[in-house]
PDB file of N, CA and C in Angstrom:
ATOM      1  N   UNK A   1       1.817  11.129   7.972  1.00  0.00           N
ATOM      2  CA  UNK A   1       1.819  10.329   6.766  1.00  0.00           C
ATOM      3  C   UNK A   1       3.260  10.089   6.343  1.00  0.00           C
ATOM      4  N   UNK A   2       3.509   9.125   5.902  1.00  0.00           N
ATOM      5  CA  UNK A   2       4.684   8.612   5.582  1.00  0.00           C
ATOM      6  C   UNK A   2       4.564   8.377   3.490  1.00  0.00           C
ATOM      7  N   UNK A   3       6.155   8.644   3.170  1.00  0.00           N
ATOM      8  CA  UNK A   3       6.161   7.905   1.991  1.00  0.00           C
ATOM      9  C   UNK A   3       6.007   6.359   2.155  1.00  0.00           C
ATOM     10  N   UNK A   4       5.297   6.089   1.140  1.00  0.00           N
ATOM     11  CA  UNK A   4       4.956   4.317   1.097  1.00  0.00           C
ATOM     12  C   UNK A   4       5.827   4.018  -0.380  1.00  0.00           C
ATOM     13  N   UNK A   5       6.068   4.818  -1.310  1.00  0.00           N
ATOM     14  CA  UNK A   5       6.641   3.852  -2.344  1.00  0.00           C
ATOM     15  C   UNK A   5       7.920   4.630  -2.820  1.00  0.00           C
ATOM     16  N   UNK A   6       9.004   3.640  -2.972  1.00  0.00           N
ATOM     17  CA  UNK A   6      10.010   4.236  -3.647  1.00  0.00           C
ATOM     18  C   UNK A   6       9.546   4.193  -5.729  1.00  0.00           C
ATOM     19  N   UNK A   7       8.557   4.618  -6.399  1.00  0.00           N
ATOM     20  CA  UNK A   7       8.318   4.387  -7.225  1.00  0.00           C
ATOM     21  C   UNK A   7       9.488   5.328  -8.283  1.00  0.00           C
ATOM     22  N   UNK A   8       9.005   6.666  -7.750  1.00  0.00           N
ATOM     23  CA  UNK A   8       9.515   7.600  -8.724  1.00  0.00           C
ATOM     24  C   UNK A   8      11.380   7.132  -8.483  1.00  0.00           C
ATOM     25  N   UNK A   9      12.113   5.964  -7.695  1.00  0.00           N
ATOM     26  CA  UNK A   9      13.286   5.450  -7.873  1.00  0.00           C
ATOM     27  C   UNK A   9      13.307   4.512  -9.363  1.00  0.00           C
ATOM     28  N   UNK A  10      12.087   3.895  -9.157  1.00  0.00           N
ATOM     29  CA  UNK A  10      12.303   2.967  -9.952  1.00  0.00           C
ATOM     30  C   UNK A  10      11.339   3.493 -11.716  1.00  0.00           C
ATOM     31  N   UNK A  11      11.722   4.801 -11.264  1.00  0.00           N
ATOM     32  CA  UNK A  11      10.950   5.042 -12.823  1.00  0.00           C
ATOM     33  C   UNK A  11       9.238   5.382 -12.854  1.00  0.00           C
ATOM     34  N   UNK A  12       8.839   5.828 -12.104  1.00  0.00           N
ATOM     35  CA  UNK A  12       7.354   5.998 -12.185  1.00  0.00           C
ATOM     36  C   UNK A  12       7.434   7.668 -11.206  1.00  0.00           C
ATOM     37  N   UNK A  13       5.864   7.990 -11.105  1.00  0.00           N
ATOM     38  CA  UNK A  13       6.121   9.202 -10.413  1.00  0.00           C
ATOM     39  C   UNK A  13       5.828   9.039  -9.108  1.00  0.00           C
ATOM     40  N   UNK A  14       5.859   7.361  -8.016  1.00  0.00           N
ATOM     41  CA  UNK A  14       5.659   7.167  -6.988  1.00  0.00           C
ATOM     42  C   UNK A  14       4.469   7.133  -6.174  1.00  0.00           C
ATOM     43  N   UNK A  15       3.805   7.679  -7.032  1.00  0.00           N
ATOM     44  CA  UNK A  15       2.393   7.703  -6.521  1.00  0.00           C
ATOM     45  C   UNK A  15       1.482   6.308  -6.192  1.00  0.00           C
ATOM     46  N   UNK A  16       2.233   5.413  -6.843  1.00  0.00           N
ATOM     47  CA  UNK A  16       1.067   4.020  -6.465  1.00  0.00           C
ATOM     48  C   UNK A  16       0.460   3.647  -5.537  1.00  0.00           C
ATOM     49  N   UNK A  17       1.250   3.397  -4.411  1.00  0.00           N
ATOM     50  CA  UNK A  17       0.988   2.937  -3.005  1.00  0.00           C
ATOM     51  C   UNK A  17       0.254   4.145  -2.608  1.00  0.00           C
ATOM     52  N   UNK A  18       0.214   5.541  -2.227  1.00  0.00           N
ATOM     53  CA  UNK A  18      -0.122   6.680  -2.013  1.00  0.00           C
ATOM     54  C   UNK A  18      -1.921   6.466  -3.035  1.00  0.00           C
ATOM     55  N   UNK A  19      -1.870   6.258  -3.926  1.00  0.00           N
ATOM     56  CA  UNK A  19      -3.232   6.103  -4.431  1.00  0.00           C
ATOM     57  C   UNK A  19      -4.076   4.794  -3.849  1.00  0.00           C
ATOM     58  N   UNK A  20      -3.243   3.737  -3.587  1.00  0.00           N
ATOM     59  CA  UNK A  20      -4.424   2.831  -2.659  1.00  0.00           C
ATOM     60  C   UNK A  20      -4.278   3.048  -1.493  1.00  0.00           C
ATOM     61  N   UNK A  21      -3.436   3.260  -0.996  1.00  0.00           N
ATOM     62  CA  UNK A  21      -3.916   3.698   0.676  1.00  0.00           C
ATOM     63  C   UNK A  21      -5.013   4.768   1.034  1.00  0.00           C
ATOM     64  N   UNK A  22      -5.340   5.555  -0.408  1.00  0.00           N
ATOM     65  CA  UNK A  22      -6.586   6.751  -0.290  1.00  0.00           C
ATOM     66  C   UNK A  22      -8.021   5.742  -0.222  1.00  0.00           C
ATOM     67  N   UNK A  23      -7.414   4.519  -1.684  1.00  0.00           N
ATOM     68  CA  UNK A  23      -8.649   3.334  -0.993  1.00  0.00           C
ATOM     69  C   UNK A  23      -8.766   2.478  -0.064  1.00  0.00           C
ATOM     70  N   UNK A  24      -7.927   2.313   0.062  1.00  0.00           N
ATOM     71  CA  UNK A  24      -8.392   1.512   1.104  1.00  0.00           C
ATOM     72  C   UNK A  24      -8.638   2.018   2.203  1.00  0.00           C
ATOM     73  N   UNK A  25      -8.332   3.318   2.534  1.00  0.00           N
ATOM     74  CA  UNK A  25      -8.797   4.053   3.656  1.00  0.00           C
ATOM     75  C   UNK A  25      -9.948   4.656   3.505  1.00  0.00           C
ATOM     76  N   UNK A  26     -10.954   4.237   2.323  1.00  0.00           N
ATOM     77  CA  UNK A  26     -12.165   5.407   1.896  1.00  0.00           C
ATOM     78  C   UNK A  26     -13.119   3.595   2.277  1.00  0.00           C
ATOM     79  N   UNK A  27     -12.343   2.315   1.951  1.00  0.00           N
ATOM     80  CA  UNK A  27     -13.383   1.350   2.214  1.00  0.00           C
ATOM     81  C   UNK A  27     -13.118   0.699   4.101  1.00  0.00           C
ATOM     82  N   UNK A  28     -12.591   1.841   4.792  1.00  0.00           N
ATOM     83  CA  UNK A  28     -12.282   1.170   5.992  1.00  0.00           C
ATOM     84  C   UNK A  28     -10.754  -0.007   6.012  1.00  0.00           C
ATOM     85  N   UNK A  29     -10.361   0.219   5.119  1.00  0.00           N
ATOM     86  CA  UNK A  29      -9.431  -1.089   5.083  1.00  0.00           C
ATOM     87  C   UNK A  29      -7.894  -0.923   6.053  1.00  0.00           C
ATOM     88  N   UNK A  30      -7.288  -1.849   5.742  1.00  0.00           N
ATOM     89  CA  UNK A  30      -5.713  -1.307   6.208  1.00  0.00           C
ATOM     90  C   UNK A  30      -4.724  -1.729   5.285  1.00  0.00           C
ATOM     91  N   UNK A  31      -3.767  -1.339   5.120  1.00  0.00           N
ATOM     92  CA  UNK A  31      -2.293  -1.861   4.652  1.00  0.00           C
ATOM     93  C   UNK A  31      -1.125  -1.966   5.411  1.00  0.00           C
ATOM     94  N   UNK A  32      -0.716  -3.099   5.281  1.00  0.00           N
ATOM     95  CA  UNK A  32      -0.099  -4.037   6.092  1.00  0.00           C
ATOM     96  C   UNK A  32       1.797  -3.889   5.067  1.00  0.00           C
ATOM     97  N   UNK A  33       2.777  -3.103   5.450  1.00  0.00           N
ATOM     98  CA  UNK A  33       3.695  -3.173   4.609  1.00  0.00           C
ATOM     99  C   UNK A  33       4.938  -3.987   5.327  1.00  0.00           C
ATOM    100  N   UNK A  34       5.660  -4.567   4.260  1.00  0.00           N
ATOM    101  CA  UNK A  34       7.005  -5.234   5.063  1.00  0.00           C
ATOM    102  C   UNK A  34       7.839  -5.824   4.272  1.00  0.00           C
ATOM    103  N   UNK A  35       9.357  -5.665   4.832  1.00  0.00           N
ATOM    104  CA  UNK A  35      10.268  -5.701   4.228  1.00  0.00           C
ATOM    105  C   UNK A  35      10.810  -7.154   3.715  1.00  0.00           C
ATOM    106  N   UNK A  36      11.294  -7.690   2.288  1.00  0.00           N
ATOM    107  CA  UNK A  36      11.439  -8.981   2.409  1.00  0.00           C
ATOM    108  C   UNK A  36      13.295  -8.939   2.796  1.00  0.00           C
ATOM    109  N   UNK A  37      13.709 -10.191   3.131  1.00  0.00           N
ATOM    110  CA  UNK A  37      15.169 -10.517   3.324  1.00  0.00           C
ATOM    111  C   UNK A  37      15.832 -10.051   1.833  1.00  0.00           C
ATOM    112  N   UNK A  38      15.261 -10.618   1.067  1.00  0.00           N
ATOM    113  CA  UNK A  38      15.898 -10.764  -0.187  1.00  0.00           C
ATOM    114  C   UNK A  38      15.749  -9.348  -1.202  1.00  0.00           C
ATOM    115  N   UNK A  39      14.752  -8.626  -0.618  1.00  0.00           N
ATOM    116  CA  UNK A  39      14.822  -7.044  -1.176  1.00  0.00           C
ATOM    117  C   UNK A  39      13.350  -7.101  -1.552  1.00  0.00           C
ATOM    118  N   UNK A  40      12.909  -6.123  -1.650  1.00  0.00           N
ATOM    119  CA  UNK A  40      11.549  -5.580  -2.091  1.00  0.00           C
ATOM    120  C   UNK A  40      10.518  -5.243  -1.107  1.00  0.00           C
ATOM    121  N   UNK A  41       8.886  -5.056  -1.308  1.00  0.00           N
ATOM    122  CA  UNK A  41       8.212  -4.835  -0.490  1.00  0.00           C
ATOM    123  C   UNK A  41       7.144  -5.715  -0.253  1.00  0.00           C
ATOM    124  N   UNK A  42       6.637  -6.426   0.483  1.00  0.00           N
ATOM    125  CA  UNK A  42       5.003  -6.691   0.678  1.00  0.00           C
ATOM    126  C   UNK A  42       4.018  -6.300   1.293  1.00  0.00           C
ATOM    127  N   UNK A  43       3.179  -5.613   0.222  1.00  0.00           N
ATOM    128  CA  UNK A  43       1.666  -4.862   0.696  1.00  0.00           C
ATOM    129  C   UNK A  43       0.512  -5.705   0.850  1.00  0.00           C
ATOM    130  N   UNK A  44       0.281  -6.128   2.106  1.00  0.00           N
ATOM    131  CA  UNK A  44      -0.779  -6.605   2.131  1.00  0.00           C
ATOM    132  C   UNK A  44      -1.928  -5.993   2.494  1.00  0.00           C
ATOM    133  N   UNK A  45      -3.515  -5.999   1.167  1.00  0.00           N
ATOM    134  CA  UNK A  45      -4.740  -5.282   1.884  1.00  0.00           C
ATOM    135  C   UNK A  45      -5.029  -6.166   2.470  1.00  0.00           C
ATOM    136  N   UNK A  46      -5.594  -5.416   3.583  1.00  0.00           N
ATOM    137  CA  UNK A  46      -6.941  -5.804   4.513  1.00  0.00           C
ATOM    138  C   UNK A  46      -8.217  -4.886   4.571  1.00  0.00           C
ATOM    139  N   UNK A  47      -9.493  -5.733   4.572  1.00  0.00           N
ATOM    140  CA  UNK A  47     -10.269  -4.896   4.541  1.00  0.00           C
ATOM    141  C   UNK A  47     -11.587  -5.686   5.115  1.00  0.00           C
ATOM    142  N   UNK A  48     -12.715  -4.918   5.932  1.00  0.00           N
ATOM    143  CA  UNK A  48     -13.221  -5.259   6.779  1.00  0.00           C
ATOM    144  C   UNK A  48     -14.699  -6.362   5.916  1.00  0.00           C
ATOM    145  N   UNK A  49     -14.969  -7.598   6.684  1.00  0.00           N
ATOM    146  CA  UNK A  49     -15.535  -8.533   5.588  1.00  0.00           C
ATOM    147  C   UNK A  49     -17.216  -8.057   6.067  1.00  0.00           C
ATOM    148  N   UNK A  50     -17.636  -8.093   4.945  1.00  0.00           N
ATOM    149  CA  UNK A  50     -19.090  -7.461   4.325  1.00  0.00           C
ATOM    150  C   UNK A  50     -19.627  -8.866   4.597  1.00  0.00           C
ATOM    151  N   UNK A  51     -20.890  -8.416   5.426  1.00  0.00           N
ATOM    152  CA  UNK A  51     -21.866  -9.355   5.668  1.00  0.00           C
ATOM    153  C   UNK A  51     -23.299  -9.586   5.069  1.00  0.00           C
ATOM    154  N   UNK A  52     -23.682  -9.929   4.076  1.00  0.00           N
ATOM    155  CA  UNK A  52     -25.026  -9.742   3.051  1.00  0.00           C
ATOM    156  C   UNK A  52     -26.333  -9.324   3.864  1.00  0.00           C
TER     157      UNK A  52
END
């Protein structure tokens, strides 16, 4: 397991990303992370599509 958020840098206790990756790993899903040029992060969910 890896850290996923620099939160507790930016003032929080870091836990964010660390709390949805518990969901999205409890609904089968994935997270998709990546770095932009210009600074910051993009988390993209994925998650597996439900058929009625």
């Amino acid at each position: 397991s890896s850290d996923l958020g620099e939160g507790a840098a930016a003032g929080g206790a870091g836990l964010g990303l660390a709390i949805v990756k518990r969901v999205v790993d409890s609904h089968g899903g994935r997270i998709d992370l990546s770095n932009r040029v210009e600074g910051g992060l993009v988390a993209t969910l994925r998650f597996p599509r439900l058929h009625p």
